[in-house]
Protein backbone atom coordinates (compact mmCIF):
# COMPACT_ATOMS: atom_id res chain seq x y z
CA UNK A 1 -21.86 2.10 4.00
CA UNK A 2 -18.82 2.39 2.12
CA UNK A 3 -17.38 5.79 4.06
CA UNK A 4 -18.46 3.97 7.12
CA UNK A 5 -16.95 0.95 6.63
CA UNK A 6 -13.81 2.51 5.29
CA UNK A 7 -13.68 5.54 8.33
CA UNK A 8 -13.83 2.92 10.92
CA UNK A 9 -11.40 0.41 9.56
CA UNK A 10 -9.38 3.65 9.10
CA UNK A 11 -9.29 4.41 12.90
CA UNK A 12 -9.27 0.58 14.23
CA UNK A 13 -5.65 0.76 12.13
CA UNK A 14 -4.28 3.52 13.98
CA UNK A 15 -5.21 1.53 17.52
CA UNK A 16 -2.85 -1.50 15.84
CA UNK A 17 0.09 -2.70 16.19
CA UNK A 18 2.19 -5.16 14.09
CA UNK A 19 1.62 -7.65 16.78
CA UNK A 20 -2.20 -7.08 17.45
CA UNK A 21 -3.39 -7.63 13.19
CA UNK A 22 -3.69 -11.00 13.26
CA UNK A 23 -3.49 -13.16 10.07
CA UNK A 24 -2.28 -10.10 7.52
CA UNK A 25 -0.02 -12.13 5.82
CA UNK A 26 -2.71 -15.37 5.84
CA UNK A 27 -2.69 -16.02 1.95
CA UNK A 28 0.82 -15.70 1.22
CA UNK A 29 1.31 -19.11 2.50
CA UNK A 30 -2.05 -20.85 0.50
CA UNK A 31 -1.06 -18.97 -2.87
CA UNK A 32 2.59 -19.95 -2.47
CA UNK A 33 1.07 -23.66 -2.48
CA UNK A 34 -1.09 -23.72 -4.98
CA UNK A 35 1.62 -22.46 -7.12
CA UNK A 36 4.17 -24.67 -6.07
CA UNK A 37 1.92 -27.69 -6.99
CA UNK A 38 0.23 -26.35 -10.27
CA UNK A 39 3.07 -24.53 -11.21
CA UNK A 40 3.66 -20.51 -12.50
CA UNK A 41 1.66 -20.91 -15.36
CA UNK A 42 -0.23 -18.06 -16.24
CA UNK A 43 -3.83 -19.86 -16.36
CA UNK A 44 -2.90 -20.86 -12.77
CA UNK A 45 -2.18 -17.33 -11.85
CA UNK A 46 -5.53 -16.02 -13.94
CA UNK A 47 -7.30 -18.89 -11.60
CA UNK A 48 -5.72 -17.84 -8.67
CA UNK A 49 -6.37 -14.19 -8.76
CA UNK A 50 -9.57 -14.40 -10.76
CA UNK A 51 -11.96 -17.33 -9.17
CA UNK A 52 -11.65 -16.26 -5.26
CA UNK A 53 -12.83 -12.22 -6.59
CA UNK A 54 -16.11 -14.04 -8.34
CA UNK A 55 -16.71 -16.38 -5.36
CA UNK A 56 -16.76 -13.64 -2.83
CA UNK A 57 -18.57 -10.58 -5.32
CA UNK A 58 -21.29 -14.23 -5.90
CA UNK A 59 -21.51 -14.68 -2.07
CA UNK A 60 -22.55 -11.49 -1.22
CA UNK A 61 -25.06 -10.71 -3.69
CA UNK A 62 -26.22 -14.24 -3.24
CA UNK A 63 -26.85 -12.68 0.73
CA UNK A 64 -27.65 -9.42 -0.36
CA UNK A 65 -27.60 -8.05 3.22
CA UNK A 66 -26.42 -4.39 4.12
CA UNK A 67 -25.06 -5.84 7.63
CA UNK A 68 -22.99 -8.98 6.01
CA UNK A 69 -21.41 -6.97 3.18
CA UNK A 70 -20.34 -4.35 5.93
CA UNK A 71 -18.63 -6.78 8.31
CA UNK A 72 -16.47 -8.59 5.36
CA UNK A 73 -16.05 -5.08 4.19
CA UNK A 74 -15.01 -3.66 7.46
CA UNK A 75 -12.65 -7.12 8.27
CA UNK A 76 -10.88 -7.26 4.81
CA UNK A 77 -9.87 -3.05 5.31
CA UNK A 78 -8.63 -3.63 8.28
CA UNK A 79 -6.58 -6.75 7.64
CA UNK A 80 -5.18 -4.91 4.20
CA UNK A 81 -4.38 -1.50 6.45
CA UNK A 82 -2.68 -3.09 8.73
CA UNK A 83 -1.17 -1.29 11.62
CA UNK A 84 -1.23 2.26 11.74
CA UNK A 85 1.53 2.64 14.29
CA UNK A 86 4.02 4.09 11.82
CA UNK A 87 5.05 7.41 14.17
CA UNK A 88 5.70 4.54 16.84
CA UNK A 89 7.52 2.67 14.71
CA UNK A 90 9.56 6.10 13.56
CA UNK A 91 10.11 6.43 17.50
CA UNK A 92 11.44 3.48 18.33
CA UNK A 93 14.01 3.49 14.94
CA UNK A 94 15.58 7.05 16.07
CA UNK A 95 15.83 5.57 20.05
CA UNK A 96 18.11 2.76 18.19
CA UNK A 97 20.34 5.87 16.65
CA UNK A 98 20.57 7.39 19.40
CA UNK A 99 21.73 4.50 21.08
CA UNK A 100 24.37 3.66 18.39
CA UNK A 101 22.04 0.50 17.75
CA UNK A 102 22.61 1.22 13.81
CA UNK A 103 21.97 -2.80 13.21
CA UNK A 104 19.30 -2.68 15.26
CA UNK A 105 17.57 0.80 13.26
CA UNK A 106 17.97 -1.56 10.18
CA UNK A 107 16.04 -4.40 11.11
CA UNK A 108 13.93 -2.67 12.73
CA UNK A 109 13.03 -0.07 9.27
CA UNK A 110 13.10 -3.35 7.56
CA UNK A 111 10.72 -5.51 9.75
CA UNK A 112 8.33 -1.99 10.10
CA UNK A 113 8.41 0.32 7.88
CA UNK A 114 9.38 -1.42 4.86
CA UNK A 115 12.65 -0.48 4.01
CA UNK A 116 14.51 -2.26 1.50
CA UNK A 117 16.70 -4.84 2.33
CA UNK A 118 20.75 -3.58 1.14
CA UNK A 119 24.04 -1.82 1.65
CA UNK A 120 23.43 1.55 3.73
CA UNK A 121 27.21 2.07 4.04
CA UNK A 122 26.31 5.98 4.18
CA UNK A 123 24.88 5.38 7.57
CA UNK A 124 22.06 6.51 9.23
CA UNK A 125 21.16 9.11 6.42
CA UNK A 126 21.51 7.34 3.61
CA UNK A 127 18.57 5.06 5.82
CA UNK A 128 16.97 8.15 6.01
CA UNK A 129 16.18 8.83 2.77
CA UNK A 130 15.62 5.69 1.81
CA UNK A 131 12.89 5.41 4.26
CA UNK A 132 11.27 8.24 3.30
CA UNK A 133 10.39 6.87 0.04
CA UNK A 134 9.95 3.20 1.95
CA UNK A 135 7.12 4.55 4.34
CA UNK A 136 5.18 6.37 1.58
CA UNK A 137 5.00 3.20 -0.41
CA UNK A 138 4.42 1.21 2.57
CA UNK A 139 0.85 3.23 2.83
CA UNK A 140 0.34 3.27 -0.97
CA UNK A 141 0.08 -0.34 -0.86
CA UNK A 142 -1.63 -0.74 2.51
CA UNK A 143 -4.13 1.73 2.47
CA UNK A 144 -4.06 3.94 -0.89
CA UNK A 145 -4.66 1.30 -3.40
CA UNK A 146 -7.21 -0.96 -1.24
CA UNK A 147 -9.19 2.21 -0.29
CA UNK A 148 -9.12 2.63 -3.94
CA UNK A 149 -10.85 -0.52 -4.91
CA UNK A 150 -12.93 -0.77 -2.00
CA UNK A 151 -14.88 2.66 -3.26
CA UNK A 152 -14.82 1.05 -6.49
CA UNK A 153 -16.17 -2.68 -6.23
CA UNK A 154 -16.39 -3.07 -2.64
CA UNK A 155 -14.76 -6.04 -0.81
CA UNK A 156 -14.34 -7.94 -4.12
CA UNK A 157 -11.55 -5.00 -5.18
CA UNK A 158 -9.87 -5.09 -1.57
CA UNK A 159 -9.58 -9.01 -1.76
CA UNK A 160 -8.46 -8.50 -5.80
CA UNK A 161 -5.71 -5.90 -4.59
CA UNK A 162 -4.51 -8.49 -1.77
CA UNK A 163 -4.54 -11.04 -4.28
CA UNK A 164 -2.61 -8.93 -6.93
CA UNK A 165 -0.04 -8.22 -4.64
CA UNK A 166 0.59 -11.87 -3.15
CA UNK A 167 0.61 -13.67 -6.01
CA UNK A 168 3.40 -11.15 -7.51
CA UNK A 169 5.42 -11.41 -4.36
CA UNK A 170 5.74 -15.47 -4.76
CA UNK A 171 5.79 -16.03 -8.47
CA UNK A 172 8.79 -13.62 -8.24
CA UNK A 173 10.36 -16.02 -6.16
CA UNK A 174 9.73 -18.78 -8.35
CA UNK A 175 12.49 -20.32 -10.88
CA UNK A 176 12.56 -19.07 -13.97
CA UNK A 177 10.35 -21.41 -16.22
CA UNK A 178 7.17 -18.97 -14.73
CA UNK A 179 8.67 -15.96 -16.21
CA UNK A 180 5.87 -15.17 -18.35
CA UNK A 181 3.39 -15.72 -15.53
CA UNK A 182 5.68 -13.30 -13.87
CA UNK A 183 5.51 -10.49 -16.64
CA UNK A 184 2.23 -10.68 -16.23
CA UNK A 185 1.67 -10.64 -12.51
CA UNK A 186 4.27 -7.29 -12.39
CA UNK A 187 2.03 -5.92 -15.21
CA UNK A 188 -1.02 -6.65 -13.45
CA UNK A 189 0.38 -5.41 -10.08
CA UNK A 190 1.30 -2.13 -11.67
CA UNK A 191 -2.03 -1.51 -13.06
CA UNK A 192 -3.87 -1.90 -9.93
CA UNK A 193 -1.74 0.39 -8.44
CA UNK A 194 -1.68 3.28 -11.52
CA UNK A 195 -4.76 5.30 -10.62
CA UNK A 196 -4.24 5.23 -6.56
CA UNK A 197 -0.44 6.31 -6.93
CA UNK A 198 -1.51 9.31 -9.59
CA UNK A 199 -3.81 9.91 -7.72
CA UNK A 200 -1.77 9.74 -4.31
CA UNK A 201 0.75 12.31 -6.23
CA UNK A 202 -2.35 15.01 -6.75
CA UNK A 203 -3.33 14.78 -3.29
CA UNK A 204 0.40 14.97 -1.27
CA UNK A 205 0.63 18.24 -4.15
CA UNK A 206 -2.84 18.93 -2.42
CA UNK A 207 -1.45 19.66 1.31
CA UNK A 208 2.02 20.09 0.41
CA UNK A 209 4.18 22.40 -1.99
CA UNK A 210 1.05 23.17 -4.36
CA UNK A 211 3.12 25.17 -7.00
CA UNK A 212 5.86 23.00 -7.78
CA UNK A 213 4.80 19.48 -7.24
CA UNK A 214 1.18 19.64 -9.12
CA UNK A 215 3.72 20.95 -12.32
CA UNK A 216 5.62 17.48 -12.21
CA UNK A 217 2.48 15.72 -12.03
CA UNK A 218 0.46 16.61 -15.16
CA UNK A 219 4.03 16.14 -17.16
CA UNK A 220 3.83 12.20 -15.62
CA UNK A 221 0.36 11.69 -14.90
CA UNK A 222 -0.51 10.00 -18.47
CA UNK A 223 2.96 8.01 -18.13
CA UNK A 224 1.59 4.66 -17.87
CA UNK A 225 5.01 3.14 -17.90
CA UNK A 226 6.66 5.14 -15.24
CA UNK A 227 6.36 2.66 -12.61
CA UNK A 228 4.65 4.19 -8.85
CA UNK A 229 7.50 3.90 -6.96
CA UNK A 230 9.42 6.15 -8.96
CA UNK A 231 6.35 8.72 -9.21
CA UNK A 232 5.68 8.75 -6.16
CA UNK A 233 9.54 9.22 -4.97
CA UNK A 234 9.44 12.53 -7.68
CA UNK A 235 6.45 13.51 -6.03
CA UNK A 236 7.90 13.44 -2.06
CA UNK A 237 10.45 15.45 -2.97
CA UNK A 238 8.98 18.42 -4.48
CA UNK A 239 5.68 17.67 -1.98
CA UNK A 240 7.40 19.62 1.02
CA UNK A 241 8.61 22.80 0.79
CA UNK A 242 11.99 21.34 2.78
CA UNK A 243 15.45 20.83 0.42
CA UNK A 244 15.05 16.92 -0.52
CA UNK A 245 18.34 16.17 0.98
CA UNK A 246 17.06 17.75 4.36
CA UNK A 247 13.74 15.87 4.14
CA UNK A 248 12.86 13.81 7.61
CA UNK A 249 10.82 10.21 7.68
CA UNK A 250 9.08 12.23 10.44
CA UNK A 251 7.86 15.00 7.32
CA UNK A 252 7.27 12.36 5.19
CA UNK A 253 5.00 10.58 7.32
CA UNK A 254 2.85 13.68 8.28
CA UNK A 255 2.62 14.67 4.43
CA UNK A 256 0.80 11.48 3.75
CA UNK A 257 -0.96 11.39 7.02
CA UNK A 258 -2.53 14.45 5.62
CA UNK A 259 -3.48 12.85 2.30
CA UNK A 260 -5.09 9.89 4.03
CA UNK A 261 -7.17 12.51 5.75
CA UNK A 262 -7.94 14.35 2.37
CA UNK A 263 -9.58 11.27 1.02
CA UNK A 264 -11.39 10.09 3.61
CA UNK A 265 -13.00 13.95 3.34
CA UNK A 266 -13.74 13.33 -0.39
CA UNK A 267 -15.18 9.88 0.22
CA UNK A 268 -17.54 11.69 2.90
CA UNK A 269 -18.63 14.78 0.78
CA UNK A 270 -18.79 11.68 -2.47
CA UNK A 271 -21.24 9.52 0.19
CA UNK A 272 -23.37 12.44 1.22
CA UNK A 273 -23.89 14.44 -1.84
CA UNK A 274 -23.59 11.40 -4.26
C-alpha cells in the first residue's frame, strides 16, 4: 500500500499544475489564526503541531480499513507534492529571457520555482544559479521529506511534515515576544528535514558525479548542525560532472528527477522483498 499510494500520487503530480492542486496552501491560513489568538507560545505550537498528528494516526486505526488509510494517504501526497510541472515552469522562465522580460523571469522563478525573493543585479545568471539551488530545495520540501515520513508513519508523518513546515513559516512572521517558540519551530523544522536531505545528498551522488560528491558527503553526513540548504547546495555542485559556474536549472532539475526515480525503485524492491 505504501509504494502504491506513494507511485501514484507520484505520477498524479507530474499531470499538475500550480493552478489545478487545489487547497495546497489550506492550513497556512487556520495555523496563522490559532496563533494569532493564543499567541507564539511554545505549548501552543507543541498543541498545534502535536494534537492534529494523534487525531488523524487515532482515526485511522480507530477505522482500521486498508481502502480509507489509502485514500487519505494518496490525498495528503498529492496535496504535499504539489505540481510536478517544474520543466514547464523552467520553459516558460527562459521564453521571458529571451524576450528581455527579466521582471517578468523573476516573478515568475519566485511565484514557481521558489526562488528567493532579492537583489539579482548580476542578471539573468546570477538567477541562474540561484535557482538551481531554489528548485532542488523546492522538491526536498515537497516531495523528499514527505515521501520520507510517509514510508515511515504513514499519513500521520506527511500531515506532521506539513504541519512542521507551516507553523515555522508563520511564527517567523510573528513579533518578537514568540522568539522562543520560534527557536524551536526552526529546530524542529530542521530535524524533520535531516535524514531526507542526507539522504537526498547520497542519492543525487548516486546518479551523478559518484567519485567526488559521495567524498563530501560522509565528511558532512554526521553534521547535525549544517543546516540542508547548505548541504544540499555543496552537494549540487559536485553532483554533475559540469564546472558549478556552468551548471543549468535545466541539469539541476534532471539530476533530481533522477533521484526521485531512485527512491521510488528502493521503496518498490523495500515493498516487495520486505
Amino acid at each position: 500500500m505504501t509504494f502504491l499510494a506513494a507511485i501514484l500520487a507520484w505520477l498524479v503530480s507530474l499531470s499538475l499544475t500550480d493552478s489545478r492542486v487545489p487547497g495546497r496552501d489550506w492550513l497556512a491560513g487556520p495555523l496563522e489564526q490559532v496563533f494569532t489568538r493564543l499567541g507564539g507560545g511554545v505549548w501552543v505550537y507543541a498543541l498545534v503541531v502535536a494534537v492534529p498528528v494523534v487525531l488523524l494516526a487515532a482515526v485511522l486505526g480507530w477505522f482500521d480499513l486498508w481502502l480509507v488509510t489509502f485514500l487519505v494517504s494518496l490525498g495528503g501526497l498529492v496535496l504535499v507534492f504539489g505540481s510536478g510541472d517544474q520543466a514547464d515552469q523552467l520553459k516558460q522562465y527562459r521564453e521571458y529571457q529571451a524576450d528581455d522580460e527579466t521582471d517578468s523571469a523573476y516573478e515568475h522563478a519566485v511565484n514557481t520555482l521558489g526562488l528567493p525573493e532579492g537583489l539579482y543585479e548580476g542578471g539573468p545568471q546570477q538567477m541562474d544559479e540561484a535557482l538551481n539551488l531554489s528548485i532542488a530545495y523546492q522538491l526536498l520540501e515537497r516531495f523528499f521529506v514527505a515521501l520520507f515520513w510517509f514510508v515511515a508513519f504513514g499519513a500521520p508523518g506527511v500531515l506532521l511534515v506539513v504541519l512542521v513546515r507551516h507553523a515555522r513559516s508563520v511564527l517567523l512572521q510573528m513579533p518578537s515576544e514568540a522568539s522562543s517558540a520560534v527557536s524551536l519551530a526552526v529546530q524542529v523544522h530542521h530535524a524533520i528535514n535531516w535524514i531526507p536531505a542526507r539522504l537526498l545528498t547520497l542519492s543525487l551522488a548516486l546518479v551523478g558525479d559518484f567519485s567526488q560528491s559521495f567524498a563530501i558527503w560522509l565528511r558532512r553526513v554526521r553534521d547535525f548542525e549544517l543546516v540542508d540548504r547548505s548541504l544540499l547546495e555543496s552537494s549540487l555542485k559536485v553532483s554533475l560532472p559540469e564546472n558549478p559556474d556552468a551548471q543549468r536549472p535545466e541539469d539541476v532539475l534532471a539530476l533530481v528527477k533522477r533521484a526521485q526515480v531512485l527512491w521510488m525503485v528502493v521503496i518498490a524492491l523495500a515493498t516487495i522483498f520486505g
